[in-house]
PDB file of N, CA and C in Angstrom:
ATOM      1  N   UNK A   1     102.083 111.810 100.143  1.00  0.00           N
ATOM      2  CA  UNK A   1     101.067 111.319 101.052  1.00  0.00           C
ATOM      3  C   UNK A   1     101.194 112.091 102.361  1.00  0.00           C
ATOM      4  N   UNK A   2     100.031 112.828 102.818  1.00  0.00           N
ATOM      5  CA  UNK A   2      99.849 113.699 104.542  1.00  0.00           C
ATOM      6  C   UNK A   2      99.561 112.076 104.842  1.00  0.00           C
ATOM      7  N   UNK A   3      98.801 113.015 106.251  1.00  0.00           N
ATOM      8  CA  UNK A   3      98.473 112.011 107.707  1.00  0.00           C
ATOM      9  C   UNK A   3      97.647 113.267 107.914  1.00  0.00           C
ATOM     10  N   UNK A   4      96.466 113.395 108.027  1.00  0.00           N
ATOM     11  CA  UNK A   4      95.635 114.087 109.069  1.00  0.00           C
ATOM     12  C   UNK A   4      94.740 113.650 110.205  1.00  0.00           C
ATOM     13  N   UNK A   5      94.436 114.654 111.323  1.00  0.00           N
ATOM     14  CA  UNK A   5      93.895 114.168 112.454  1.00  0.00           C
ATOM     15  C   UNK A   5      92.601 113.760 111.845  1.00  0.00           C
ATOM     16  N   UNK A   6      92.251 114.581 111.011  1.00  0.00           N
ATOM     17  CA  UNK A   6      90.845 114.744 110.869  1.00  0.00           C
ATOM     18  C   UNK A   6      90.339 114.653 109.395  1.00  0.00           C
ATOM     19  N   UNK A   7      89.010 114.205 108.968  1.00  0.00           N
ATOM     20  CA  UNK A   7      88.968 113.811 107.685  1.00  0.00           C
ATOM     21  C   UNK A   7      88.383 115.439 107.250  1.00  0.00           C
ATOM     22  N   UNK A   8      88.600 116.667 107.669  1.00  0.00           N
ATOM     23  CA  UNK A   8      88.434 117.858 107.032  1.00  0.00           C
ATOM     24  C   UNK A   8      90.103 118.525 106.744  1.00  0.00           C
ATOM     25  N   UNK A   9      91.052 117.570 106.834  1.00  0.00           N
ATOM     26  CA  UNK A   9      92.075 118.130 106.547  1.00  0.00           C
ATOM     27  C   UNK A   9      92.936 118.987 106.704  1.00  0.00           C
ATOM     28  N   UNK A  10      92.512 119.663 108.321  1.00  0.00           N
ATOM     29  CA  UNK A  10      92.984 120.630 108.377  1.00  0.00           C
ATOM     30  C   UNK A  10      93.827 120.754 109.657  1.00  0.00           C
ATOM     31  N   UNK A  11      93.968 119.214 110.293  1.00  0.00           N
ATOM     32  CA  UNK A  11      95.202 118.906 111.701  1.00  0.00           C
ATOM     33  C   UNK A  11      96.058 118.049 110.635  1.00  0.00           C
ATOM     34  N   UNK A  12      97.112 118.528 110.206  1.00  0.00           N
ATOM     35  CA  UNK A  12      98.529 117.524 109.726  1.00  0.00           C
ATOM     36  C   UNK A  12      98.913 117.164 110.652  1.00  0.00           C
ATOM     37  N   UNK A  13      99.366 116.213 111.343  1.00  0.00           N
ATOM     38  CA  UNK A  13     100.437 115.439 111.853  1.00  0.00           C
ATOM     39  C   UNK A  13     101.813 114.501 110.849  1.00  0.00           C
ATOM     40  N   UNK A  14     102.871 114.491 112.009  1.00  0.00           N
ATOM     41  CA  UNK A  14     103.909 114.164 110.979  1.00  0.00           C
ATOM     42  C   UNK A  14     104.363 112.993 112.003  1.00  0.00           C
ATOM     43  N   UNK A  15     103.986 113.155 113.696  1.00  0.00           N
ATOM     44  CA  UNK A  15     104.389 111.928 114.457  1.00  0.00           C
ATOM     45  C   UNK A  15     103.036 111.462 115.287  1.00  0.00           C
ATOM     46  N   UNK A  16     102.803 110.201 114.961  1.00  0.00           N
ATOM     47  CA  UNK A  16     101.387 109.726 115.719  1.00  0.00           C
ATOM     48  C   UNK A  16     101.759 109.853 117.316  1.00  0.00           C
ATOM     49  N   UNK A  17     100.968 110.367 118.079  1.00  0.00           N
ATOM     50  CA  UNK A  17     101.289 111.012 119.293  1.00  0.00           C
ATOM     51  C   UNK A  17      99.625 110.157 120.129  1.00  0.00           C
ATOM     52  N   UNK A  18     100.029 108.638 120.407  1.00  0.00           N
ATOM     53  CA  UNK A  18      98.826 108.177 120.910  1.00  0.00           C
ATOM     54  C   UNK A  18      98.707 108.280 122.491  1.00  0.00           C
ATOM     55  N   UNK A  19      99.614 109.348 123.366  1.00  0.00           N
ATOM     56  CA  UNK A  19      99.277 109.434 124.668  1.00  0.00           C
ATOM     57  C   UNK A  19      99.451 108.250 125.619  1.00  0.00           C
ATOM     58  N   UNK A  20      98.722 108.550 126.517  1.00  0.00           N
ATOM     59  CA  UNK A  20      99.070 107.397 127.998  1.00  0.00           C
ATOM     60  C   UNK A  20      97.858 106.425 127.723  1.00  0.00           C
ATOM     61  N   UNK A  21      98.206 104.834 127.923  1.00  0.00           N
ATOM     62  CA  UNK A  21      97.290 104.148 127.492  1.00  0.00           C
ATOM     63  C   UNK A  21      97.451 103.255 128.366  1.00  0.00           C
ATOM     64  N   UNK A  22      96.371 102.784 129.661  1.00  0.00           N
ATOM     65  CA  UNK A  22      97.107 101.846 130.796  1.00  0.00           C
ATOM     66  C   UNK A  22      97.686 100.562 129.899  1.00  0.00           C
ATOM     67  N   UNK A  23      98.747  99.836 130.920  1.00  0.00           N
ATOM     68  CA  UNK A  23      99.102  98.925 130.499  1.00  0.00           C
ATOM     69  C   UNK A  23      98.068  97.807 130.698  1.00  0.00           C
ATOM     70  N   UNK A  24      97.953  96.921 129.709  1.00  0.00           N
ATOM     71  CA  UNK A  24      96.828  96.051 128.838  1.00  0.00           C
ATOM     72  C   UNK A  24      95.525  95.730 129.022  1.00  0.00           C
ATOM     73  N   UNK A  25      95.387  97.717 128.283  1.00  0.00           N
ATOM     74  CA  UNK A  25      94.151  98.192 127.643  1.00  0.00           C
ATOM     75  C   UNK A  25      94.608  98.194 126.322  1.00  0.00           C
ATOM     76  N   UNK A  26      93.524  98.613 125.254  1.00  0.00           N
ATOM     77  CA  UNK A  26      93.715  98.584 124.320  1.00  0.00           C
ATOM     78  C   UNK A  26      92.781 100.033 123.825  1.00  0.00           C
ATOM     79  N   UNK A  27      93.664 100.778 123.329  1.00  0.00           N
ATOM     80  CA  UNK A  27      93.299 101.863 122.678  1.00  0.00           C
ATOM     81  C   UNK A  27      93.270 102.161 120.671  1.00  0.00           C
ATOM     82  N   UNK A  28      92.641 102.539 120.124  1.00  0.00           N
ATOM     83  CA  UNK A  28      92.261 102.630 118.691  1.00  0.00           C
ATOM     84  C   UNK A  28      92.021 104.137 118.372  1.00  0.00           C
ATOM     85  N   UNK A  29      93.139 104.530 117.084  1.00  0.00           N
ATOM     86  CA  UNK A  29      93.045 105.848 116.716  1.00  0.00           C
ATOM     87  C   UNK A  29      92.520 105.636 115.227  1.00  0.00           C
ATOM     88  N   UNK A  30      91.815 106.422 114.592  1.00  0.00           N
ATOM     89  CA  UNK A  30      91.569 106.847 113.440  1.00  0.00           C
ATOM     90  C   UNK A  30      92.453 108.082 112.990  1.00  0.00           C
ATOM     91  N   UNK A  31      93.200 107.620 111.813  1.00  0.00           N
ATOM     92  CA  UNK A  31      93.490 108.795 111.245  1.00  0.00           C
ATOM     93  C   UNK A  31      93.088 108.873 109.569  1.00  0.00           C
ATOM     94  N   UNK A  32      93.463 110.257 108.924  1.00  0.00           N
ATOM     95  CA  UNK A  32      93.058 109.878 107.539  1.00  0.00           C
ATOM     96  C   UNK A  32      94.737 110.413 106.651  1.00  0.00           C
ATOM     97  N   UNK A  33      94.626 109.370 105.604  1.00  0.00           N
ATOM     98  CA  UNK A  33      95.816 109.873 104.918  1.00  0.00           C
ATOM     99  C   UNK A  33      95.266 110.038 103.482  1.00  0.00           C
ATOM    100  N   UNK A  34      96.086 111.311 102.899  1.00  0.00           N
ATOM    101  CA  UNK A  34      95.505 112.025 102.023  1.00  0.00           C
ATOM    102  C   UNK A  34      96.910 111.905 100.733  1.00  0.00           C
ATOM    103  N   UNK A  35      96.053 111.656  99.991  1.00  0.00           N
ATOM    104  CA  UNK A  35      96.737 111.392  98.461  1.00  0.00           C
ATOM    105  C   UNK A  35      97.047 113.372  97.625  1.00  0.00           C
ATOM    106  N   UNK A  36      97.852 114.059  98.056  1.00  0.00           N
ATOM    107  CA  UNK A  36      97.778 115.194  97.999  1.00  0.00           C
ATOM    108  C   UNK A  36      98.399 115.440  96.259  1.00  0.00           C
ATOM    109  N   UNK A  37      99.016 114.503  95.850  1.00  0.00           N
ATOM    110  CA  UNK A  37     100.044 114.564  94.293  1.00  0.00           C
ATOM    111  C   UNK A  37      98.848 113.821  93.221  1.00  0.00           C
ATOM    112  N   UNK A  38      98.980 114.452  91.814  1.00  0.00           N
ATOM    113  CA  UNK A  38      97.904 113.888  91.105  1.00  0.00           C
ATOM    114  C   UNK A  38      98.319 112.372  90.412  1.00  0.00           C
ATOM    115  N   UNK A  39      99.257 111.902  91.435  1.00  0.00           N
ATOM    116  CA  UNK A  39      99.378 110.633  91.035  1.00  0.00           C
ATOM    117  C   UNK A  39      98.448 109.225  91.102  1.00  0.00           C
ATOM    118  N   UNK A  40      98.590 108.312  90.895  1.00  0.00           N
ATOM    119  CA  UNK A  40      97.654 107.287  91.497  1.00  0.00           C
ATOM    120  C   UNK A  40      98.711 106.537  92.499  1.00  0.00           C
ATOM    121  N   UNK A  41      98.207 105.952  93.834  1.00  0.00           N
ATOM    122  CA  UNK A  41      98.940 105.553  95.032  1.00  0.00           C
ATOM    123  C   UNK A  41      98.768 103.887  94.697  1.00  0.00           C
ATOM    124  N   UNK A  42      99.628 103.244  94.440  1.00  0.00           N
ATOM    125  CA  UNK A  42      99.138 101.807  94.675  1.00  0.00           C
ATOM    126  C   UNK A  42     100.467 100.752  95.745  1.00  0.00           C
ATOM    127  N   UNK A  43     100.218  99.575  95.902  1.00  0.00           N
ATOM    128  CA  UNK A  43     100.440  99.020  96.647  1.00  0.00           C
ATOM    129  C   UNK A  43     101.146 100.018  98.129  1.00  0.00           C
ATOM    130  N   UNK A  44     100.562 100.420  98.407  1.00  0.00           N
ATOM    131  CA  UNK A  44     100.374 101.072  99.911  1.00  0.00           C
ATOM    132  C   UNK A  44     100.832 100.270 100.626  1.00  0.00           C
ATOM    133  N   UNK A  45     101.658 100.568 101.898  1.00  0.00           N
ATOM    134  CA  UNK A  45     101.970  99.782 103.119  1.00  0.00           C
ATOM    135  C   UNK A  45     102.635 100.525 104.013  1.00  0.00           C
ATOM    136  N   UNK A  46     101.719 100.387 105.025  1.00  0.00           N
ATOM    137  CA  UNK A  46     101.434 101.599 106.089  1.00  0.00           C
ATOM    138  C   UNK A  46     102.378 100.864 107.378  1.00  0.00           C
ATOM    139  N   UNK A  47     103.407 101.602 108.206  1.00  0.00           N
ATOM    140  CA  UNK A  47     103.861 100.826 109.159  1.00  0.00           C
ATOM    141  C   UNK A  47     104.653 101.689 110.378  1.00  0.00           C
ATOM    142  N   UNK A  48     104.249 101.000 111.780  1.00  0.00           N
ATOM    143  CA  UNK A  48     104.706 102.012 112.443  1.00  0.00           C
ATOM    144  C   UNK A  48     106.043 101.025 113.226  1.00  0.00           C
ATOM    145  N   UNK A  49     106.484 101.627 113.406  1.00  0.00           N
ATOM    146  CA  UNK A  49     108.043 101.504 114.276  1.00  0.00           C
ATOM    147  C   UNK A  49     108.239 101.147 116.063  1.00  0.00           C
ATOM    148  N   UNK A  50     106.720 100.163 115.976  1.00  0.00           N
ATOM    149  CA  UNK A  50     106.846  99.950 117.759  1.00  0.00           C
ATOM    150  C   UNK A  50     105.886  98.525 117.549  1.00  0.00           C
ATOM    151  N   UNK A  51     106.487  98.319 118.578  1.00  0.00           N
ATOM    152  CA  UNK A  51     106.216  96.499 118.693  1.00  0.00           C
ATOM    153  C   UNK A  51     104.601  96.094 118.916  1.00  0.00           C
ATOM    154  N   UNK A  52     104.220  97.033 119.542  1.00  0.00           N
ATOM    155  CA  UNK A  52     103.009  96.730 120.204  1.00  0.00           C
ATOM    156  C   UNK A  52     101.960  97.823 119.879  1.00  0.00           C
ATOM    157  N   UNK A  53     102.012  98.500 118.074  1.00  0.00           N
ATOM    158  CA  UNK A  53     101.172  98.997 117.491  1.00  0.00           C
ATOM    159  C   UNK A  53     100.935  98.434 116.400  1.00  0.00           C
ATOM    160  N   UNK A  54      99.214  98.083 116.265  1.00  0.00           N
ATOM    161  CA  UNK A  54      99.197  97.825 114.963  1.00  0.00           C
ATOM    162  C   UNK A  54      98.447  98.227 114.035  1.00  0.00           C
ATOM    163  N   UNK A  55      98.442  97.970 112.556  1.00  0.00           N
ATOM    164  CA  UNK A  55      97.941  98.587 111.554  1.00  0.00           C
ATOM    165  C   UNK A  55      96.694  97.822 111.846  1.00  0.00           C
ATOM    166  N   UNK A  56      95.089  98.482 111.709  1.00  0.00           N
ATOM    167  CA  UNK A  56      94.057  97.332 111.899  1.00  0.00           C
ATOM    168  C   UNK A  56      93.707  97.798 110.693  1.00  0.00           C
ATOM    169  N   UNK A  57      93.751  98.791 109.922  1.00  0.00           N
ATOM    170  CA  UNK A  57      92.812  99.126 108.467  1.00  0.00           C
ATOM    171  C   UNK A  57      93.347  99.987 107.874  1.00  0.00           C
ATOM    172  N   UNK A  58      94.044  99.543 106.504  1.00  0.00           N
ATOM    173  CA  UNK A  58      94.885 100.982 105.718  1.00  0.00           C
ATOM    174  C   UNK A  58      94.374 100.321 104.615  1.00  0.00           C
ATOM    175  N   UNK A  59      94.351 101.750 103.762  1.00  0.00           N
ATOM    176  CA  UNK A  59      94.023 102.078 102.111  1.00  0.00           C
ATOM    177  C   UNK A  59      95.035 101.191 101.768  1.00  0.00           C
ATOM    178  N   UNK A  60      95.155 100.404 100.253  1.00  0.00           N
ATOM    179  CA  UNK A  60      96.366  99.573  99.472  1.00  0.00           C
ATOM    180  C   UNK A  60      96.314 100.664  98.339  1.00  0.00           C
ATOM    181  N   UNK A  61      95.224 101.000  98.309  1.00  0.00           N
ATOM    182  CA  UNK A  61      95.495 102.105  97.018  1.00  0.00           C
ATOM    183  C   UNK A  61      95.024 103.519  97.167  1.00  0.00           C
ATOM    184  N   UNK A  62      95.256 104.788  96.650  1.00  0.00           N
ATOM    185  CA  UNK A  62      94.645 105.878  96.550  1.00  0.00           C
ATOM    186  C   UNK A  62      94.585 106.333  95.620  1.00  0.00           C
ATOM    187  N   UNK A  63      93.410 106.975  94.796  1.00  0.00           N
ATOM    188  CA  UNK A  63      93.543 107.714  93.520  1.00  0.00           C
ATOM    189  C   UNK A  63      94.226 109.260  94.479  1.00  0.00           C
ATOM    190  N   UNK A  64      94.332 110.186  92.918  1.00  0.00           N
ATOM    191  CA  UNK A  64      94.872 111.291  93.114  1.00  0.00           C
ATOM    192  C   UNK A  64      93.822 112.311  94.464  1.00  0.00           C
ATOM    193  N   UNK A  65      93.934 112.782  95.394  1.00  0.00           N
ATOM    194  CA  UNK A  65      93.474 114.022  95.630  1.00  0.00           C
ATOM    195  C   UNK A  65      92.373 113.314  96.816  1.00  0.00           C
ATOM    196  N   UNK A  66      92.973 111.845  97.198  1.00  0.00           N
ATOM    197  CA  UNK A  66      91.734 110.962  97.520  1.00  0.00           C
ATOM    198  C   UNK A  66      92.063 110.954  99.266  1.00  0.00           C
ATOM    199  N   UNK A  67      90.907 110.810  99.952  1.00  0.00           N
ATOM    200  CA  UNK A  67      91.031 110.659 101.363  1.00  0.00           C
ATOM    201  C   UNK A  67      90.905 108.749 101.542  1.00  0.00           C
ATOM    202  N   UNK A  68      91.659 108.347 102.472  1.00  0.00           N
ATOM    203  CA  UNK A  68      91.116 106.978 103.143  1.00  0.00           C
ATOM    204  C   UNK A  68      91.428 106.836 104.582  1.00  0.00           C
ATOM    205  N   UNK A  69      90.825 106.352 105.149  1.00  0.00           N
ATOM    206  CA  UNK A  69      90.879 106.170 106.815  1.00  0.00           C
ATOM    207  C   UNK A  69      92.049 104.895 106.992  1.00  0.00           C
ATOM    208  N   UNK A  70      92.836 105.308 108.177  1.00  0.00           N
ATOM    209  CA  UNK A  70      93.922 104.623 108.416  1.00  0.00           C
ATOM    210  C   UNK A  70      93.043 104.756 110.177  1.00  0.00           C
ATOM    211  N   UNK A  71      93.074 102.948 110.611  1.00  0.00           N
ATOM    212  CA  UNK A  71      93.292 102.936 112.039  1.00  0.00           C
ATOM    213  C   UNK A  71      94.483 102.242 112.837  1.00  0.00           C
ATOM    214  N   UNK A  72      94.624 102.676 113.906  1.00  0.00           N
ATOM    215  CA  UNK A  72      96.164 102.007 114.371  1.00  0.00           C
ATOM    216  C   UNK A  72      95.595 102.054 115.551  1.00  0.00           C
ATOM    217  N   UNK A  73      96.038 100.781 116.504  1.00  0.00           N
ATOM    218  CA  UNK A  73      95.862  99.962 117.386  1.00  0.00           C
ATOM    219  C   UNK A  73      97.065  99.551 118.510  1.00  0.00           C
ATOM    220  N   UNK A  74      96.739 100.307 119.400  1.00  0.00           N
ATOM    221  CA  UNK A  74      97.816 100.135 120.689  1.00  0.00           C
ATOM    222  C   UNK A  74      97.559  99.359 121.991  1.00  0.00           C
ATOM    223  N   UNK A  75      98.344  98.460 121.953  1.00  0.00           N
ATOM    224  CA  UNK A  75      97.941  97.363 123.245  1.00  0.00           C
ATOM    225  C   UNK A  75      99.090  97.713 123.941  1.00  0.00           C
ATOM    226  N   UNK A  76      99.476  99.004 124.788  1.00  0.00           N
ATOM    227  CA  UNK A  76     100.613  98.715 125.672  1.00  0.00           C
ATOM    228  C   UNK A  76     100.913  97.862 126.772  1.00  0.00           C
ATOM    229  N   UNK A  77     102.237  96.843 127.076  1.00  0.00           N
ATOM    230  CA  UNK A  77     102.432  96.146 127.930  1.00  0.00           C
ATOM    231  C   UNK A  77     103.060  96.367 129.574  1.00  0.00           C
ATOM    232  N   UNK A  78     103.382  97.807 128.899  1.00  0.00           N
ATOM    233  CA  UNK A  78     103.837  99.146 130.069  1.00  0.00           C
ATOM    234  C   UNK A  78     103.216 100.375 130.268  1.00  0.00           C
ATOM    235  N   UNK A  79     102.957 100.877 130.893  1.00  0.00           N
ATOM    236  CA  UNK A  79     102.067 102.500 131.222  1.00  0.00           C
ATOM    237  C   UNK A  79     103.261 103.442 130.828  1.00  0.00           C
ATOM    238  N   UNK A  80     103.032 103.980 129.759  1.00  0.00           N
ATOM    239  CA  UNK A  80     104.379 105.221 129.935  1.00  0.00           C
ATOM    240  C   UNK A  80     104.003 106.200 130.483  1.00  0.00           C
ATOM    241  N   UNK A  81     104.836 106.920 131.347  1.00  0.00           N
ATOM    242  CA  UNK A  81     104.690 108.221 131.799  1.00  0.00           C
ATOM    243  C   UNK A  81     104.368 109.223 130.707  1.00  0.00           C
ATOM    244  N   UNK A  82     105.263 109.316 130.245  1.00  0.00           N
ATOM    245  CA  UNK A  82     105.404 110.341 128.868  1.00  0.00           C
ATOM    246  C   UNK A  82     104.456 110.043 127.788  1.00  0.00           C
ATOM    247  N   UNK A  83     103.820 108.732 127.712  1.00  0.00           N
ATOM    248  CA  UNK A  83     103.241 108.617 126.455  1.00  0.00           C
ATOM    249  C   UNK A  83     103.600 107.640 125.843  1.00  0.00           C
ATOM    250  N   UNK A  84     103.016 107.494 124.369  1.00  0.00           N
ATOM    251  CA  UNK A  84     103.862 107.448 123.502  1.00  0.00           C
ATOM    252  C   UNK A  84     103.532 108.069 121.862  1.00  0.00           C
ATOM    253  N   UNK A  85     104.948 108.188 120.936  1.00  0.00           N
ATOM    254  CA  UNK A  85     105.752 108.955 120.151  1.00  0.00           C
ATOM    255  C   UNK A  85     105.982 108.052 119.109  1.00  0.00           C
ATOM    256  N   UNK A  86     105.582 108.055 117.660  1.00  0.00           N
ATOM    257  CA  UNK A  86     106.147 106.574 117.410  1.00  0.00           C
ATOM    258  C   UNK A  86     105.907 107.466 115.684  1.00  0.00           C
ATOM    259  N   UNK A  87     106.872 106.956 114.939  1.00  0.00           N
ATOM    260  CA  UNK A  87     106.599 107.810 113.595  1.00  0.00           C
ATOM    261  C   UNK A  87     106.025 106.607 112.705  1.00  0.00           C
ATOM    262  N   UNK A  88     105.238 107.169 111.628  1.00  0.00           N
ATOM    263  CA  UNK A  88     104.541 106.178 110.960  1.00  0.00           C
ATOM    264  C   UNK A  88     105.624 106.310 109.465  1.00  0.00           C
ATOM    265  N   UNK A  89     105.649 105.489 109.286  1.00  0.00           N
ATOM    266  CA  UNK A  89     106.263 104.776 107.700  1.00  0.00           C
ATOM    267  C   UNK A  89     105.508 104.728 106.507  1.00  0.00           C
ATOM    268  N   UNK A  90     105.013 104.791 105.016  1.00  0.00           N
ATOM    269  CA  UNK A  90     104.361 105.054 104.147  1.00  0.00           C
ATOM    270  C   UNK A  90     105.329 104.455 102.968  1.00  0.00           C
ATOM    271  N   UNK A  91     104.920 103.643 102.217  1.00  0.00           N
ATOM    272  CA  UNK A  91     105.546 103.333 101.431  1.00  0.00           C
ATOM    273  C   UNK A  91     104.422 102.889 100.230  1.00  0.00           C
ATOM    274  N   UNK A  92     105.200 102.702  99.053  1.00  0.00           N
ATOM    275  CA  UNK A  92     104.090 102.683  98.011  1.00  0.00           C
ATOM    276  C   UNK A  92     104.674 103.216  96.501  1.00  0.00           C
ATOM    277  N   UNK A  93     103.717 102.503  95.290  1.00  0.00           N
ATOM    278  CA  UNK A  93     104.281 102.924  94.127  1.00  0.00           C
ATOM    279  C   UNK A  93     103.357 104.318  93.517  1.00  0.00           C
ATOM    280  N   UNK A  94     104.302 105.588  92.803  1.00  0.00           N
ATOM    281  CA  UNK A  94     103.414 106.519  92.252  1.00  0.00           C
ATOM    282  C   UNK A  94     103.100 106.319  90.965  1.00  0.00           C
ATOM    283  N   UNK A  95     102.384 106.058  90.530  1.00  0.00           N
ATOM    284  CA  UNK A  95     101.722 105.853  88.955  1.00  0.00           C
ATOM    285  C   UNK A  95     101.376 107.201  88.153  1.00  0.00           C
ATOM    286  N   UNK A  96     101.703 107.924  87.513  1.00  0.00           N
ATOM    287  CA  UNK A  96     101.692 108.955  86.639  1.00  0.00           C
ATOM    288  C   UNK A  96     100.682 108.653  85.766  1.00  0.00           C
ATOM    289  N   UNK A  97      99.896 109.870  85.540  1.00  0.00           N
ATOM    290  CA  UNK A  97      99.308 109.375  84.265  1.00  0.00           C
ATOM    291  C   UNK A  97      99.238 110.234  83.259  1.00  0.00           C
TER     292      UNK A  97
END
C-alpha cells in the first residue's frame, strides 16, 4: 500500500507533513492510497500516531491496482512553530488470488 499527494499518482509521500495549523482551527487533508500489489486489501485500518488527528474517511477494502481517498483531520490545541510531522500506520489483510 503507497500514500499519494495526488490521485494521478505521481507525489508519494511516506510522512503526512500537515504544516502550521492555528491553534483551534481545524484543517482537512485529502490523500489517496493506492493498492499497488495484485492482491485484494481487506479489513483496512488506517491510523495516525497523534492525539489530535483524525481519520474522517478511509477505504476498509481495496481491490488490486485500486485508488481510494483517505481524509485526515487536524484540530490542533497548540500552534507549532515547526509544523507538524506525524507518520501514518496501514494495516490490513492481503488476500491472494
Amino acid at each position: 500500500m503507497k500514500l499519494y499527494k495526488d490521485r494521478e499518482l505521481k507525489e508519494e509521500i511516506e510522512i503526512l507533513n500537515l504544516g502550521i495549523v492555528e491553534a483551534g482551527e481545524v484543517a482537512s487533508f485529502t490523500y489517496y492510497a493506492y493498492n499497488e500489489t495484485q492482491a485484494e486489501m481487506k479489513t483496512l485500518l488506517f491510523k495516525v500516531d497523534h492525539p489530535e488527528v483524525k481519520i474522517i474517511s478511509a477505504p476498509q477494502e481495496l481491490a488490486p491496482k485500486a485508488i481510494a481517498e483517505l481524509i485526515i483531520q487536524w484540530s490542533p490545541s497548540v500552534t507549532l512553530k515547526q509544523g507538524l510531522k506525524a507518520r501514518l500506520n496501514i494495516s490490513g489483510i492481503e488476500l491472494w488470488g
